[in-house]
N, C-alpha and C. Protein backbone atom coordinates (compact mmCIF):
# COMPACT_ATOMS: atom_id res chain seq x y z
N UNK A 1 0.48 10.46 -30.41
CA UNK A 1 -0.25 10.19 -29.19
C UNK A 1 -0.02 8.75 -28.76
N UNK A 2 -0.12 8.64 -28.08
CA UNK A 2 0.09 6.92 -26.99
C UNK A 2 -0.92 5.89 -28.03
N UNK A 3 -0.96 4.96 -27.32
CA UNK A 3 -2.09 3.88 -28.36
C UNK A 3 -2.79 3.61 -27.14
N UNK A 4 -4.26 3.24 -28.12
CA UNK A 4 -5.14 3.13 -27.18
C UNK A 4 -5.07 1.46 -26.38
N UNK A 5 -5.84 1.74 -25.55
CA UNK A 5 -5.40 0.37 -24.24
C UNK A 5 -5.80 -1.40 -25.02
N UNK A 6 -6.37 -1.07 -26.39
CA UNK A 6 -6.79 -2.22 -27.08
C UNK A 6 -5.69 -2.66 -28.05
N UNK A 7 -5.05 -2.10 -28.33
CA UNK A 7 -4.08 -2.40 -29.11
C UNK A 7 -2.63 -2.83 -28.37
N UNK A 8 -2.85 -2.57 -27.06
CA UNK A 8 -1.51 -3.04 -26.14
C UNK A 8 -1.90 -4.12 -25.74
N UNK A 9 -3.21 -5.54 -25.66
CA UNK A 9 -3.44 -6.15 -25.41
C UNK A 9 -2.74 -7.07 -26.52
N UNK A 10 -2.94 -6.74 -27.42
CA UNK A 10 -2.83 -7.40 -29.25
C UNK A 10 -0.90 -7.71 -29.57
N UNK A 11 -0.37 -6.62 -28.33
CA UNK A 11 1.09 -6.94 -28.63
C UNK A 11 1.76 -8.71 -28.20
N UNK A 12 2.61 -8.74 -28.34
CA UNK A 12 3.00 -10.57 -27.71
C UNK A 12 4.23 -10.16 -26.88
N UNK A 13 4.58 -8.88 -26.34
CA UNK A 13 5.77 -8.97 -25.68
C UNK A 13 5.49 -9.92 -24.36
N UNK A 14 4.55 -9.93 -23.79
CA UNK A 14 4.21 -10.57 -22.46
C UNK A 14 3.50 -11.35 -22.47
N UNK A 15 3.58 -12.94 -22.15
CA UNK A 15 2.66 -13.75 -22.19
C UNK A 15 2.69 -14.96 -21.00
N UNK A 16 1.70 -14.22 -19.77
CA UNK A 16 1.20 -14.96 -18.83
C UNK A 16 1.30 -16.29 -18.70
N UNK A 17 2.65 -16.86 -17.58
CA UNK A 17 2.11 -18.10 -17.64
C UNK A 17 1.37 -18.72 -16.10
N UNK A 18 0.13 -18.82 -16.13
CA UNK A 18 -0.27 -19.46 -14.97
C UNK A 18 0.13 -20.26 -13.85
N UNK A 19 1.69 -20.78 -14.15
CA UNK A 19 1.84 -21.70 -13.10
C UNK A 19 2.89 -20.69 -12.48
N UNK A 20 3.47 -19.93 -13.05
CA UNK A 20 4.70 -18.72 -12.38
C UNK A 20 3.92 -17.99 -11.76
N UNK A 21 2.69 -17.30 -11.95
CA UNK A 21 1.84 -16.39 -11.31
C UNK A 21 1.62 -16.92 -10.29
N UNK A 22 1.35 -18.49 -10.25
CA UNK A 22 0.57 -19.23 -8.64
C UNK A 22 1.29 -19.22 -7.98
N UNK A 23 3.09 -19.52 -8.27
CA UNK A 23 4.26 -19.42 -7.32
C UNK A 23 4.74 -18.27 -7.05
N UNK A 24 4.10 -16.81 -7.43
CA UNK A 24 4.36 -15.56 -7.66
C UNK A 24 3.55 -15.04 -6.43
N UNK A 25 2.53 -15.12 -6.45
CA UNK A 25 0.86 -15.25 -5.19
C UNK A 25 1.27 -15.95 -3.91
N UNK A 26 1.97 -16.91 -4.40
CA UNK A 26 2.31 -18.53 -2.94
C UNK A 26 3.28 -17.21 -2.13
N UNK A 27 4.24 -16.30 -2.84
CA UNK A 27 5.33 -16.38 -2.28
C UNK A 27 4.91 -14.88 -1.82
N UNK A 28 4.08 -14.03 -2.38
CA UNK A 28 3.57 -12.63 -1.76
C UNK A 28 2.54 -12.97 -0.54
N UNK A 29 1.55 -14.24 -0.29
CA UNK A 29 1.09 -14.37 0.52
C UNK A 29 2.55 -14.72 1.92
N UNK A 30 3.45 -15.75 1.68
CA UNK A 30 4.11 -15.97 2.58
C UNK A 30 4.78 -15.06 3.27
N UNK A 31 5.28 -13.88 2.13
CA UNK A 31 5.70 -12.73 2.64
C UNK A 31 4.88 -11.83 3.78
N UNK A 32 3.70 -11.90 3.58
CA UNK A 32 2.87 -10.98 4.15
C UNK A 32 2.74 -11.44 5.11
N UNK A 33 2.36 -12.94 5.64
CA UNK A 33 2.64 -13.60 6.23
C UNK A 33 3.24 -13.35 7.29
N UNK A 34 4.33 -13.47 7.07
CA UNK A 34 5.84 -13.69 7.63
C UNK A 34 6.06 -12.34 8.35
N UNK A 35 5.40 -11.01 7.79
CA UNK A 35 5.55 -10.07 8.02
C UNK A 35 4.84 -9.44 9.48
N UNK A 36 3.56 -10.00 9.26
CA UNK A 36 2.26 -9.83 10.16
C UNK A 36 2.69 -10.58 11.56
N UNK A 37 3.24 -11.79 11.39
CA UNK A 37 3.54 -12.64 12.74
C UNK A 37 4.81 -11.43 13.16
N UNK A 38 5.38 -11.13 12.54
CA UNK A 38 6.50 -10.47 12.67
C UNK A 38 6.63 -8.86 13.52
N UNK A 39 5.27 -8.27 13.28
CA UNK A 39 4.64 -7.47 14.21
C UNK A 39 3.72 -8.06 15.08
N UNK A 40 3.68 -9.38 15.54
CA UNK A 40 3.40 -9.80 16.71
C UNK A 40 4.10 -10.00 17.46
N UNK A 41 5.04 -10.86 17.35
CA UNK A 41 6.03 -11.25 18.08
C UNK A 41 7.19 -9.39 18.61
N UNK A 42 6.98 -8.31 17.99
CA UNK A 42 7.60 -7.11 18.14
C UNK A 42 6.35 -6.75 19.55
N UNK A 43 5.39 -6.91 19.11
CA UNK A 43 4.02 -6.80 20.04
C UNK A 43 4.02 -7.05 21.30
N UNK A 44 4.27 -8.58 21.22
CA UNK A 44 4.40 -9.09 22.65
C UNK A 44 5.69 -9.17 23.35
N UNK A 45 7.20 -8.82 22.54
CA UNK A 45 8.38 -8.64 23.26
C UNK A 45 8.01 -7.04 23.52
N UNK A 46 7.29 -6.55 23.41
CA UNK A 46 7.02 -4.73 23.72
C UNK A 46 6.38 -5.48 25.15
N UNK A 47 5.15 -6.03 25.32
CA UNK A 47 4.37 -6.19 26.02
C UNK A 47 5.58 -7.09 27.86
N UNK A 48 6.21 -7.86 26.85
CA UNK A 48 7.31 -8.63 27.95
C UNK A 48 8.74 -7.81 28.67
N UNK A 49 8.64 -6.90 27.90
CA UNK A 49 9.86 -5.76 28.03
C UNK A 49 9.19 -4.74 29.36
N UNK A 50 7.99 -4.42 29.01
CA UNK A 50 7.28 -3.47 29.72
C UNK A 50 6.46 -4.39 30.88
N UNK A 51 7.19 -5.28 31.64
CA UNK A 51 6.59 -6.04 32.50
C UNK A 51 5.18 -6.13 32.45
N UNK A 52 4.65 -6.16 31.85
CA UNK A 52 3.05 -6.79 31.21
C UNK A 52 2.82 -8.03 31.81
N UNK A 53 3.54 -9.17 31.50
CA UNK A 53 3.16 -10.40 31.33
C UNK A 53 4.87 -10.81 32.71
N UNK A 54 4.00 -10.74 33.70
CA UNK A 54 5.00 -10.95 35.36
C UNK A 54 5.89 -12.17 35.31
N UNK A 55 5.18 -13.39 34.78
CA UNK A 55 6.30 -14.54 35.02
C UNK A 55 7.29 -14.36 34.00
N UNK A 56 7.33 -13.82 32.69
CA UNK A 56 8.41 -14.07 32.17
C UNK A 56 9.51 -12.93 32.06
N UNK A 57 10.68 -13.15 32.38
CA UNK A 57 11.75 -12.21 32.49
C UNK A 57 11.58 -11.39 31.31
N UNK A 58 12.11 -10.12 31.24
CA UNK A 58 12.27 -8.84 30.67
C UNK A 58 13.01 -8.64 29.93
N UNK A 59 14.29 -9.48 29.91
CA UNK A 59 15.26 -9.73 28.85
C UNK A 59 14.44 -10.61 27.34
N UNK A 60 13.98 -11.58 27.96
CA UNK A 60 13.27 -12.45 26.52
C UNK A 60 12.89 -11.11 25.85
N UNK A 61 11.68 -10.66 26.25
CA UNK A 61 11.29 -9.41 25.46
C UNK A 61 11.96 -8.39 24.43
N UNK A 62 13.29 -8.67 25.26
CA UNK A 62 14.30 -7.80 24.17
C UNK A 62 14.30 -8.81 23.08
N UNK A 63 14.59 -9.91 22.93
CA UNK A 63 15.40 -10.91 22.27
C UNK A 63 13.99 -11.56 21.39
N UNK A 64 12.43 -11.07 21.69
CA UNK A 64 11.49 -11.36 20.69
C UNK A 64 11.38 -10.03 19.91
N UNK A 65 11.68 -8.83 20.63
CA UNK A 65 11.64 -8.04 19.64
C UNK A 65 12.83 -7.85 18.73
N UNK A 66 14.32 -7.96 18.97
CA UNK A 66 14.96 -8.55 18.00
C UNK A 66 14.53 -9.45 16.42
N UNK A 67 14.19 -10.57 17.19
CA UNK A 67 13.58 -11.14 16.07
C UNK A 67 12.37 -10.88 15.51
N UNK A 68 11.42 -10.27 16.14
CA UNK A 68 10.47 -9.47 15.63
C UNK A 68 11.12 -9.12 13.87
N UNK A 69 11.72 -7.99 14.61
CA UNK A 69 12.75 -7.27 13.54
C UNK A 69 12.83 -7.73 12.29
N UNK A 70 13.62 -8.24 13.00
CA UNK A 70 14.57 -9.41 11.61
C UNK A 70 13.10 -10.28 10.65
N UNK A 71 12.63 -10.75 11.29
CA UNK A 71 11.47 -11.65 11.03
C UNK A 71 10.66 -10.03 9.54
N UNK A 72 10.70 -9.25 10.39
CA UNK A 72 9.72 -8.31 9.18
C UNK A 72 10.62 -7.71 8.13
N UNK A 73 11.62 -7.62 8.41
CA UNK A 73 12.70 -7.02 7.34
C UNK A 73 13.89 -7.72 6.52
N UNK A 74 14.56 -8.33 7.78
CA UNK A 74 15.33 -9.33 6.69
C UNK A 74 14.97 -10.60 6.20
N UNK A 75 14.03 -11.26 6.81
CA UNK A 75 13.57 -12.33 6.60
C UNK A 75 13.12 -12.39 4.61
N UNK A 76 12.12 -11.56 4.53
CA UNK A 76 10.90 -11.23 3.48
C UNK A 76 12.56 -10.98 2.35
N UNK A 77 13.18 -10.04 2.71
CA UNK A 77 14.14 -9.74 1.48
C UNK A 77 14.77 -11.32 1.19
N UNK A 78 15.14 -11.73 1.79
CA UNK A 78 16.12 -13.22 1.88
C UNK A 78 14.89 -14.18 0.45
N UNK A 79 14.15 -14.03 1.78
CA UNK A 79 12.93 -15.32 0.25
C UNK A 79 12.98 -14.71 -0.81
N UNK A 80 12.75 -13.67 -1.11
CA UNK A 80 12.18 -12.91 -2.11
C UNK A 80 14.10 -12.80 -3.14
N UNK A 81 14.50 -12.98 -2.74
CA UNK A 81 15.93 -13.01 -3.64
C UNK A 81 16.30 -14.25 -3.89
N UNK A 82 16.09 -15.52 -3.05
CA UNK A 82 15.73 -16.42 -3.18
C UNK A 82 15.22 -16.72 -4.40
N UNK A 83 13.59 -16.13 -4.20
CA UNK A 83 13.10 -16.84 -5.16
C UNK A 83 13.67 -16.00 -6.83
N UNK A 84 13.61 -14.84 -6.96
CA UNK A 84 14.33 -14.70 -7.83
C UNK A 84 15.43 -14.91 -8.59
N UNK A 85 16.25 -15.67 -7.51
CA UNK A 85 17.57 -16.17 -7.82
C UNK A 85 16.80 -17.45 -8.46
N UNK A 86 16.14 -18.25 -8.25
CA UNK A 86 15.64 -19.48 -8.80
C UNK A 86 14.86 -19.31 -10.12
N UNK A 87 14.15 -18.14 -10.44
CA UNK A 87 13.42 -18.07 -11.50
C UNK A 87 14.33 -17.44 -12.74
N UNK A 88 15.80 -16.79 -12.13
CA UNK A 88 16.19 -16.35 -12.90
C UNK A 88 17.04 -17.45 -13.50
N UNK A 89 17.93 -18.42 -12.74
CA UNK A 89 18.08 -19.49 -13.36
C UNK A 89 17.31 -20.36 -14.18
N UNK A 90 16.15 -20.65 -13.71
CA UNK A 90 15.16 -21.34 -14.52
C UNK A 90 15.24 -21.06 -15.90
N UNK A 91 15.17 -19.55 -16.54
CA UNK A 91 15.15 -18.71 -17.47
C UNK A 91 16.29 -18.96 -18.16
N UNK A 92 17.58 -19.30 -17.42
CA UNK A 92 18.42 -19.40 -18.14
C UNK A 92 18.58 -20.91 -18.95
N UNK A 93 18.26 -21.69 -17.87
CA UNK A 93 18.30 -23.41 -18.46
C UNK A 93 17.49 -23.14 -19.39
N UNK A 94 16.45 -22.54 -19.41
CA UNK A 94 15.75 -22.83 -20.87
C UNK A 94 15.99 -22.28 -21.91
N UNK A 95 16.57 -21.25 -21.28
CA UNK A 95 17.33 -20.87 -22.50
C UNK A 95 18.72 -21.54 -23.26
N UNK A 96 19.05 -22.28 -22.23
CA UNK A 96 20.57 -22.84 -22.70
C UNK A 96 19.72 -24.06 -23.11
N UNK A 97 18.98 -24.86 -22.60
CA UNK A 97 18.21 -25.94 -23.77
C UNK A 97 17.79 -25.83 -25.14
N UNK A 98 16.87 -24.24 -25.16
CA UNK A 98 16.69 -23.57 -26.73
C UNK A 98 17.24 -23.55 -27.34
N UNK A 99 18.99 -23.42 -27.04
CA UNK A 99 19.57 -22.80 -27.65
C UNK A 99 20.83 -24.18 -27.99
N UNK A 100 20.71 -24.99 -27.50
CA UNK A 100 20.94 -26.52 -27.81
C UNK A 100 20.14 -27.30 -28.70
N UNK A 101 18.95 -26.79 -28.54
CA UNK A 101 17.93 -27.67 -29.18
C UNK A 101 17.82 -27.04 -30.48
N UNK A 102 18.49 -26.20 -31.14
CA UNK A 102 18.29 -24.99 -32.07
C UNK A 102 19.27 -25.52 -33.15
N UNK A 103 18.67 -24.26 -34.08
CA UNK A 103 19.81 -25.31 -35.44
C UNK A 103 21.43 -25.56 -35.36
């Protein structure tokens, strides 16, 4: 049978470090972020496209919902590989220090 949920606490494969989690949080808030303006700006090039808003030409509208777009989809992937690309290096320097610093 499986083990009970007290004894998976007791293992050491995983051990939380607080300052990766805060830059882990920083970077899911920015995402969400980034995402939300991102269906605004799709919002109001809908709203500028559909002559809504009279003084400004009808073309912009295309060209905010463009970036709308981009802003909710490619944007969020870009950071987010980003930042993984950085943490995964990180991982490695310390490891290539360990492993310098080792017998």
């Amino acid at each position: 049978m499986s083990e009970p949920i007290d004894d998976l606490d007791e293992r050491d494969d995983y051990i939380p470090d607080p300052e990766k989690e805060k830059q882990a949080k920083a970077v899911h808030w920015l995402i969400s972020i980034i995402r939300l303006l991102g269906v605004v700006l799709v919002m109001l090039g809908l709203t500028i496209a559909l002559d809504k808003l009279p003084p400004v030409p009808g073309p912009a509208g295309y060209v905010l919902i463009i970036l709308g777009l981009a802003q909710m989809w490619v944007l969020p992937v870009w950071i987010i590989r980003k930042y993984i690309r950085a943490r995964v290096a990180e991982e490695e320097m310390a490891k290539a220090a360990e492993g310098a610093n080792g017998p």
